[in-house]
C-alpha atoms as a PDB file:
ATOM      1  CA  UNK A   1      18.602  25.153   0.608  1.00  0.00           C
ATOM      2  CA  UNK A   2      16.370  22.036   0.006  1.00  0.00           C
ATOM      3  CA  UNK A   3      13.488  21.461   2.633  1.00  0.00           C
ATOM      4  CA  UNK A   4      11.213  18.741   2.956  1.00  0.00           C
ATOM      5  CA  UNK A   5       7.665  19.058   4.205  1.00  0.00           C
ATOM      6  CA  UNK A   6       4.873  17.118   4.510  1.00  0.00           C
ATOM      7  CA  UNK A   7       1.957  18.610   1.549  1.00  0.00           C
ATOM      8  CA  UNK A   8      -0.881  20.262   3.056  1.00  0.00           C
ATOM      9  CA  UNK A   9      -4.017  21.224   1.065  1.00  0.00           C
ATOM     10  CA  UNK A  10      -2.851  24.566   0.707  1.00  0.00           C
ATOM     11  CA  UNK A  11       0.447  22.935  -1.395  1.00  0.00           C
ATOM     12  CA  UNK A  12      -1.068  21.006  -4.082  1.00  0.00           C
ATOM     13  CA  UNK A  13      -1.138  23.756  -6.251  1.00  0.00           C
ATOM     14  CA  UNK A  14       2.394  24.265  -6.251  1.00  0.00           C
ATOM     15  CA  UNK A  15       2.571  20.229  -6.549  1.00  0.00           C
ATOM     16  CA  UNK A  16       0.630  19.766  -9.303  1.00  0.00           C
ATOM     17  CA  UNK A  17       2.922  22.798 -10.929  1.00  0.00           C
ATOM     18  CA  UNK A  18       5.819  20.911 -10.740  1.00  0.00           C
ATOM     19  CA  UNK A  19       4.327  17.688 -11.599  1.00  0.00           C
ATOM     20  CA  UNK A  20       3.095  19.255 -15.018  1.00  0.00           C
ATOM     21  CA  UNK A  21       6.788  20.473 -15.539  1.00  0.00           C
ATOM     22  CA  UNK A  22       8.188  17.087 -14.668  1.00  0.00           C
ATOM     23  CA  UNK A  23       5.568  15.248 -17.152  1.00  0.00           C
ATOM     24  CA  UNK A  24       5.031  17.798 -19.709  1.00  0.00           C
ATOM     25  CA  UNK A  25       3.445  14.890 -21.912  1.00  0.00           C
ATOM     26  CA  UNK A  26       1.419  12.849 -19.166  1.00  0.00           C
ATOM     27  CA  UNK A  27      -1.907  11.938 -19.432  1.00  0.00           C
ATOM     28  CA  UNK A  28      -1.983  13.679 -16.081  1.00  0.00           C
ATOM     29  CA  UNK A  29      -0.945  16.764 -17.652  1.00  0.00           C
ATOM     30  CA  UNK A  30      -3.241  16.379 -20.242  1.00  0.00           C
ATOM     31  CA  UNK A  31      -6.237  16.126 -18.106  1.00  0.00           C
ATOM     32  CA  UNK A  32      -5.339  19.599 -16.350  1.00  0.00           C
ATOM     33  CA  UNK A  33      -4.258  20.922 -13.411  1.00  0.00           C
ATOM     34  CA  UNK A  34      -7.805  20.525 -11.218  1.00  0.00           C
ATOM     35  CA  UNK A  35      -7.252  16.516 -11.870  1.00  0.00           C
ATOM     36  CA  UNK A  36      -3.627  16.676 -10.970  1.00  0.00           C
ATOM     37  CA  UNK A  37      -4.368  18.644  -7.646  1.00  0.00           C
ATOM     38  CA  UNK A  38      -7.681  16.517  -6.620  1.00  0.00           C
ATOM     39  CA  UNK A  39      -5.776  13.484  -7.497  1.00  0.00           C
ATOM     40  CA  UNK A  40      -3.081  14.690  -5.510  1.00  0.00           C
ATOM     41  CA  UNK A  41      -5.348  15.298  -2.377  1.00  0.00           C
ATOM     42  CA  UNK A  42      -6.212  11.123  -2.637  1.00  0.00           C
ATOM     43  CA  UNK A  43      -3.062  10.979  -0.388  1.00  0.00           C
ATOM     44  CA  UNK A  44      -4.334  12.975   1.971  1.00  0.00           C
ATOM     45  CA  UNK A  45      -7.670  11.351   2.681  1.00  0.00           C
ATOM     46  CA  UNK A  46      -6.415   8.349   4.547  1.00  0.00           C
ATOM     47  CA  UNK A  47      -3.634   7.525   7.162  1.00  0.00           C
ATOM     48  CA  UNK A  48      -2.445   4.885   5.201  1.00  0.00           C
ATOM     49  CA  UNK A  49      -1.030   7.151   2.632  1.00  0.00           C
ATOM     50  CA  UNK A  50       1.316   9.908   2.397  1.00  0.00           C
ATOM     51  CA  UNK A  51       2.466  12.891  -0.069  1.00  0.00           C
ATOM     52  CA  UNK A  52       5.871  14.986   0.708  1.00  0.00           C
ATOM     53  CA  UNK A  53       7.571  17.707  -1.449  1.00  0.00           C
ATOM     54  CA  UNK A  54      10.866  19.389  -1.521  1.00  0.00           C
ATOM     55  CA  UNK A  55      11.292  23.612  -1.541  1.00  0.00           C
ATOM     56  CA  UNK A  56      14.176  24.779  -3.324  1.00  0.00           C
ATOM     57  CA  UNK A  57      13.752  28.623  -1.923  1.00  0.00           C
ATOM     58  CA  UNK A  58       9.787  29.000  -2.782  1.00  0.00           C
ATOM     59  CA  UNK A  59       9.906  26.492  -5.585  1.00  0.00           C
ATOM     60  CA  UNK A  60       8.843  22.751  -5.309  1.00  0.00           C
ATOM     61  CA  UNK A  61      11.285  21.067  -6.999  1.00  0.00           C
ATOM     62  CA  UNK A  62      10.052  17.832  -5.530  1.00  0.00           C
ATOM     63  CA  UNK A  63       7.385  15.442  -4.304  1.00  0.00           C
ATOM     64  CA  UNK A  64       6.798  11.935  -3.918  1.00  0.00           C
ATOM     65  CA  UNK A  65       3.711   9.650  -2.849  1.00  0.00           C
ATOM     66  CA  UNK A  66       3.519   6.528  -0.744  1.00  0.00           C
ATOM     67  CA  UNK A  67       0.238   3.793  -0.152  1.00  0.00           C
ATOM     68  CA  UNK A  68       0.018   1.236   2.169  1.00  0.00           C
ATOM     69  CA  UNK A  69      -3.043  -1.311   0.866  1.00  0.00           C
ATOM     70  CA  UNK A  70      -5.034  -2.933   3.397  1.00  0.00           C
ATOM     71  CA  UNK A  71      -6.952  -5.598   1.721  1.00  0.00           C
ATOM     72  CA  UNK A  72      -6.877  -7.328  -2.087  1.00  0.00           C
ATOM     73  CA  UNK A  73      -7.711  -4.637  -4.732  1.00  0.00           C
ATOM     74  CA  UNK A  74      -6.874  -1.899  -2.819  1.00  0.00           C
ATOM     75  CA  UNK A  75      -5.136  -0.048  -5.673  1.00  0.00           C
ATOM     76  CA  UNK A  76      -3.650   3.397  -5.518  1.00  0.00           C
ATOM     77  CA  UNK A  77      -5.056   3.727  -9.750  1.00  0.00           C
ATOM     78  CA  UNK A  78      -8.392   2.579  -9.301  1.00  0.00           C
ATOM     79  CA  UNK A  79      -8.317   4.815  -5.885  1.00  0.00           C
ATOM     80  CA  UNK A  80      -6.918   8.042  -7.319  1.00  0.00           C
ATOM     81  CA  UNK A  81      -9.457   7.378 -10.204  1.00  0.00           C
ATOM     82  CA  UNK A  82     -12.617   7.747  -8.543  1.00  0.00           C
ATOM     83  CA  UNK A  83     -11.482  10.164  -6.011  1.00  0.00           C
ATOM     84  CA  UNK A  84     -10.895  12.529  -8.872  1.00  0.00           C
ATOM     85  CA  UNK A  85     -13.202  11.009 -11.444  1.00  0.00           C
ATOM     86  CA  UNK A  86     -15.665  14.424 -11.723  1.00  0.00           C
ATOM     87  CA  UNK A  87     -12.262  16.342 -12.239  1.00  0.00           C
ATOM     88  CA  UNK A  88     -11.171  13.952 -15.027  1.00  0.00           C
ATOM     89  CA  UNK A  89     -14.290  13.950 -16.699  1.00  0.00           C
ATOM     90  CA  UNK A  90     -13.894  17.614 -16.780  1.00  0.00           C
ATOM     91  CA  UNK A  91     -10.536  17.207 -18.537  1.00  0.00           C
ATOM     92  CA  UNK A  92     -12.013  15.158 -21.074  1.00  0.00           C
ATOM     93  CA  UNK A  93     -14.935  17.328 -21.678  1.00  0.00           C
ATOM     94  CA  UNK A  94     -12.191  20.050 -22.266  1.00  0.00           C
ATOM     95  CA  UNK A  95     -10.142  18.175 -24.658  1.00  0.00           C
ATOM     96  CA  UNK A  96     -12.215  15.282 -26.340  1.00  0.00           C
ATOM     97  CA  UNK A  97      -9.336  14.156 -27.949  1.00  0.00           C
ATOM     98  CA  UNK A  98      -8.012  12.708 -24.677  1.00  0.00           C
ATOM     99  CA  UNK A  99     -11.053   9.502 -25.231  1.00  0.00           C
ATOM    100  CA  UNK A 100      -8.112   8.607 -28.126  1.00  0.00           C
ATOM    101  CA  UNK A 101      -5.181   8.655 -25.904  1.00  0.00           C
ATOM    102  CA  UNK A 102      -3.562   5.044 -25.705  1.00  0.00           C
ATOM    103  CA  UNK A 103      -2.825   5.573 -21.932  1.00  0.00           C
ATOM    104  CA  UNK A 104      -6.535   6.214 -21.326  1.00  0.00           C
ATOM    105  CA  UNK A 105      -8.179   3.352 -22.626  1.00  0.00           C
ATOM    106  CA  UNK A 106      -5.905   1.346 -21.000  1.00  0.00           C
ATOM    107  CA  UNK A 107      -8.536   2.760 -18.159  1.00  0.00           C
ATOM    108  CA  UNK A 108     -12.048   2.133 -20.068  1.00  0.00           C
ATOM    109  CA  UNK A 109     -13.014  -0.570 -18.064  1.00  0.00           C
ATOM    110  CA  UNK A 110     -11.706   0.600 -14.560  1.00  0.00           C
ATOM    111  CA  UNK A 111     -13.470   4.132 -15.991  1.00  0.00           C
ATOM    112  CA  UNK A 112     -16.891   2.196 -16.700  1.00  0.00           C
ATOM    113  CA  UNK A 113     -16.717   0.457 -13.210  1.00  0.00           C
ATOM    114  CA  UNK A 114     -16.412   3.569 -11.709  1.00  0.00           C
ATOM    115  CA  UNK A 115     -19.438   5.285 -13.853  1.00  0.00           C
ATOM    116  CA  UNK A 116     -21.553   2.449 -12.851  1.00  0.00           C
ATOM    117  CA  UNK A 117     -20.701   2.925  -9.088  1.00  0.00           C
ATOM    118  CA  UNK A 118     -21.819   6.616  -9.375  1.00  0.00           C
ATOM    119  CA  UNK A 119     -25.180   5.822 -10.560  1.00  0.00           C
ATOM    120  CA  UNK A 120     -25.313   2.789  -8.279  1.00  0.00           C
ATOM    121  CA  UNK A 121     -25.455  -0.030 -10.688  1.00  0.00           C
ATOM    122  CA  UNK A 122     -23.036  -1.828  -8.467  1.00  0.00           C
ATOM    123  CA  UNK A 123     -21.472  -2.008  -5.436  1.00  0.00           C
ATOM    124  CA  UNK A 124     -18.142  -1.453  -4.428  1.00  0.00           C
ATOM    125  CA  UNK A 125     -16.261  -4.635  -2.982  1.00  0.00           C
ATOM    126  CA  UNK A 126     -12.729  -5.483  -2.544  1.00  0.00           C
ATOM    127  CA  UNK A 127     -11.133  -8.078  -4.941  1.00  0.00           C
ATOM    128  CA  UNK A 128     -10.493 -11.374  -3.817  1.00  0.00           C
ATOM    129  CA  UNK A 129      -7.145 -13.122  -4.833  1.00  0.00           C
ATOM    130  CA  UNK A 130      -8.327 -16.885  -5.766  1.00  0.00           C
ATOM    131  CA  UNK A 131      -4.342 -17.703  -4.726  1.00  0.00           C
ATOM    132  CA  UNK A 132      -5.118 -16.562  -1.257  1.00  0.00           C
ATOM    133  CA  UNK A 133      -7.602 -18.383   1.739  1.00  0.00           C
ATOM    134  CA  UNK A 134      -7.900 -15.333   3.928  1.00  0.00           C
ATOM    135  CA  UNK A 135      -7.384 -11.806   4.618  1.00  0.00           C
ATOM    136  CA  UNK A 136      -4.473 -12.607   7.070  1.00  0.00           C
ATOM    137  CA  UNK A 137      -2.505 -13.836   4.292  1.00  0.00           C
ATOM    138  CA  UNK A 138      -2.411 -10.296   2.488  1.00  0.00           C
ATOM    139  CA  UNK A 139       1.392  -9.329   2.411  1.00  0.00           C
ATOM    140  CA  UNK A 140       1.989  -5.836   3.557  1.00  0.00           C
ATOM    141  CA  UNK A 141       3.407  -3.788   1.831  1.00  0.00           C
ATOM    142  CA  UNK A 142       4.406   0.377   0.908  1.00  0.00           C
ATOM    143  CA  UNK A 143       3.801   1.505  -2.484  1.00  0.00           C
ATOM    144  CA  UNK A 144       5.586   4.234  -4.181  1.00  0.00           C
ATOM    145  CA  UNK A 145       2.534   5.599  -6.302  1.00  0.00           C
ATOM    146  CA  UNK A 146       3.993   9.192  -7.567  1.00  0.00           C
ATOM    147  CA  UNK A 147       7.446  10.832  -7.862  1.00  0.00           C
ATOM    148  CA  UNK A 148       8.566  13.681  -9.989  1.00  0.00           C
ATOM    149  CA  UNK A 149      11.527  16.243 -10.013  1.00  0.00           C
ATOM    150  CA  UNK A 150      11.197  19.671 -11.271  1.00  0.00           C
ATOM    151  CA  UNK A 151      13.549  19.232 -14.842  1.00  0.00           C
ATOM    152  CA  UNK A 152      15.835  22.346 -13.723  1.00  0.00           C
ATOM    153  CA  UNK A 153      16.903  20.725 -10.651  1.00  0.00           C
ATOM    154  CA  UNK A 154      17.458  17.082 -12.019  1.00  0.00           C
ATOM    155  CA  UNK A 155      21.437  15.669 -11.177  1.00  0.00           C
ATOM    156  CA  UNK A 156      21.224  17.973  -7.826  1.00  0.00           C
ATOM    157  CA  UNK A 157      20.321  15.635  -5.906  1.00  0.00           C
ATOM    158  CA  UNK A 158      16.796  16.046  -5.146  1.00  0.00           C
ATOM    159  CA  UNK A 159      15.243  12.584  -6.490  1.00  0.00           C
ATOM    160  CA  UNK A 160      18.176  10.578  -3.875  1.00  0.00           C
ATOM    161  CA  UNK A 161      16.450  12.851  -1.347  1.00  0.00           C
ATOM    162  CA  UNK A 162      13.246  12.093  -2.274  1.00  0.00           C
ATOM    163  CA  UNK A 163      13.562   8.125  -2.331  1.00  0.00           C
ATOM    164  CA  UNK A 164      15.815   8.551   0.746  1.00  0.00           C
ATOM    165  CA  UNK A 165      12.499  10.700   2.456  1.00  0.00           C
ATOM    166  CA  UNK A 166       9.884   7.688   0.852  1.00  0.00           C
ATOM    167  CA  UNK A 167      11.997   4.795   2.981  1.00  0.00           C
ATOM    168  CA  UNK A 168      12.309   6.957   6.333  1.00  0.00           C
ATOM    169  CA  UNK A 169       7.942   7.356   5.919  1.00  0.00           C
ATOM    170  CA  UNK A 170       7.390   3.658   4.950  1.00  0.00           C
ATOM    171  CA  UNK A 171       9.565   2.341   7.902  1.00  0.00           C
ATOM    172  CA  UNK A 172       7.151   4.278  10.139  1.00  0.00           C
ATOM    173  CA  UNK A 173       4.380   1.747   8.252  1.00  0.00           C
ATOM    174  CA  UNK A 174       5.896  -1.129  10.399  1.00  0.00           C
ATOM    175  CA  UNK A 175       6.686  -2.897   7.032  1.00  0.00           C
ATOM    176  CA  UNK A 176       9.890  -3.646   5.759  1.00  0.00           C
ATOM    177  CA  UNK A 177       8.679  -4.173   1.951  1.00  0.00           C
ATOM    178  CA  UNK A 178       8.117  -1.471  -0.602  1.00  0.00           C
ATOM    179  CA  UNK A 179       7.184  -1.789  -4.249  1.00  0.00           C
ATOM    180  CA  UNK A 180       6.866   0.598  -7.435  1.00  0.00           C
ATOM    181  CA  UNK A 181       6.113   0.024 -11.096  1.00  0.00           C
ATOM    182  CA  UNK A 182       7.918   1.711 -13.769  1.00  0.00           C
ATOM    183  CA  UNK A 183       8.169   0.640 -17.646  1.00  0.00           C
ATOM    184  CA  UNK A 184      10.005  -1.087 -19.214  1.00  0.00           C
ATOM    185  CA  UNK A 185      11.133   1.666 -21.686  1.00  0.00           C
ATOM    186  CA  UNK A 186      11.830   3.985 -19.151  1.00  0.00           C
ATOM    187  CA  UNK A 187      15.662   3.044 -19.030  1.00  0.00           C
ATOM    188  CA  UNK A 188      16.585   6.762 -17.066  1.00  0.00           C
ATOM    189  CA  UNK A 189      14.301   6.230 -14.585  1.00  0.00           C
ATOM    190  CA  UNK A 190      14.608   2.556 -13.961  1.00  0.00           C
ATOM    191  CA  UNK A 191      18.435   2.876 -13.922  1.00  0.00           C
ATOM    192  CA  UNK A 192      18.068   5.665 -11.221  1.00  0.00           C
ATOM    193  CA  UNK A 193      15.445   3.416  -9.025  1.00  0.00           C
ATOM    194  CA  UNK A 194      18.238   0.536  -9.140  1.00  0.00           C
ATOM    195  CA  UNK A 195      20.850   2.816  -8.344  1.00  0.00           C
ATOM    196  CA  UNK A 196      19.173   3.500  -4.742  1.00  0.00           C
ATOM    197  CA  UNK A 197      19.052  -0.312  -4.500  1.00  0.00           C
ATOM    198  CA  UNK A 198      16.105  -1.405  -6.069  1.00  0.00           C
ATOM    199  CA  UNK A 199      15.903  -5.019  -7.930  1.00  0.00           C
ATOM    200  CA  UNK A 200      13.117  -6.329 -10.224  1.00  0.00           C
ATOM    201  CA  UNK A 201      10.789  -8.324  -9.268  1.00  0.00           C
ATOM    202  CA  UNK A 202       8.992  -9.664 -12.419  1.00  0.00           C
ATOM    203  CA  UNK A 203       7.851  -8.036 -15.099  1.00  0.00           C
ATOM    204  CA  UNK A 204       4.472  -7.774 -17.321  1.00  0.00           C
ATOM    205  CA  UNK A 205       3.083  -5.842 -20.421  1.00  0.00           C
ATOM    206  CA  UNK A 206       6.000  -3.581 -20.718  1.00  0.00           C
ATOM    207  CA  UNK A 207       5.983  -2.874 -16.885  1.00  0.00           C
ATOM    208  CA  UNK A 208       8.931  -3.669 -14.248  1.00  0.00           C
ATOM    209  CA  UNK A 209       8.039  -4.319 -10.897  1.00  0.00           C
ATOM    210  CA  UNK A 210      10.775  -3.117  -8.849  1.00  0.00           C
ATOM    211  CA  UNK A 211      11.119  -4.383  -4.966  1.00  0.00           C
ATOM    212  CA  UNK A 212      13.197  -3.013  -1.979  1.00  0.00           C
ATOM    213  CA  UNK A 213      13.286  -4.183   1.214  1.00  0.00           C
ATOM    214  CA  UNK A 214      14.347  -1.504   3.903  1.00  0.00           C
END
């Protein structure tokens, strides 16, 4: 029988299992499990975030990640990033050939802000929109950052349970808007995302912004 719980500390191992089975090929994956788990813990840091999974028995076959920014350039990435930047180094120490991974130097500059803010070069400051006067324009918002089902238990179910799970925690954010990205390429999972009601908002370099208003 399927059970949802909130993830404690003591779950993101068995999280970060069944993300690695979900995206055998991932960057993520690549980096190793320490990243995936530390990463994992970003949602935990913070009210304004939130992690769930879903037990099959003793398995996860499940999870799913929300955000809630608070200010302009309050990013989930750039967040998850340096929370787990020591770990990721690690993972690229491990496997050098990672430095030549497309999906990583997509990252170099975020990766050589972050560096910089280690060794105190600069500071860290939010980023100001130049379309917006002030911070009470900001548009609220929920973010679906992470989702992944365990491949043997794909078609039972478990990923309508999972966005079903993400809507019932965003409501509880006051805020009726929630956003993910997903690429453009990515026909399965963008045709399951519209199937729960999704619609796309724009899209940019290869990447659909999908909105849903709950």
């Amino acid at each position: 029988m399927h059970k949802i719980n909130s993830t404690n500390l003591e779950d993101l191992g068995e999280v970060a299992n069944c993300q690695m089975l979900s995206f055998v090929n991932s960057l993520t994956t690549k980096l190793g499990k320490s990243y995936i788990e530390k990463s994992l813990q970003w949602f935990l840091a913070k009210p304004n975030r939130f992690l769930f999974h879903i037990y099959d028995g003793e398995k996860v076959v499940g999870f799913c990640g929300g955000f809630a920014p608070q200010f302009y350039g309050d990013g989930s990435t750039s967040g998850m990033i340096q929370f787990a930047f020591s770990e990721a180094i690690l993972g690229i120490v491990k496997n050098p050939f990672l430095l030549f991974n497309s999906e990583l130097r997509k990252h170099y500059p975020l990766i050589l802000r972050n560096i910089k803010k280690k060794i105190g070069l600069i500071k860290s400051t939010a980023i100001k929109d130049p379309n917006q006067s002030s911070p009470a324009s900001f548009e609220k918002y929920i973010g679906l950052v992470v989702i992944g089902v365990h491949p043997q238990n794909r078609g039972t179910g478990v990923f309508e349970m999972l966005m079903n799970e993400f809507e019932h925690r965003a409501s509880a954010f006051d805020c009726k808007k929630c956003i993910l990205s997903v690429k453009s390429n990515n026909s399965r999972a963008f045709n399951a995302y519209t199937k729960m009601g999704w619609q796309v908002q724009n899209e940019m370099d290869g990447i659909f912004t999908l909105v849903k208003f709950i």
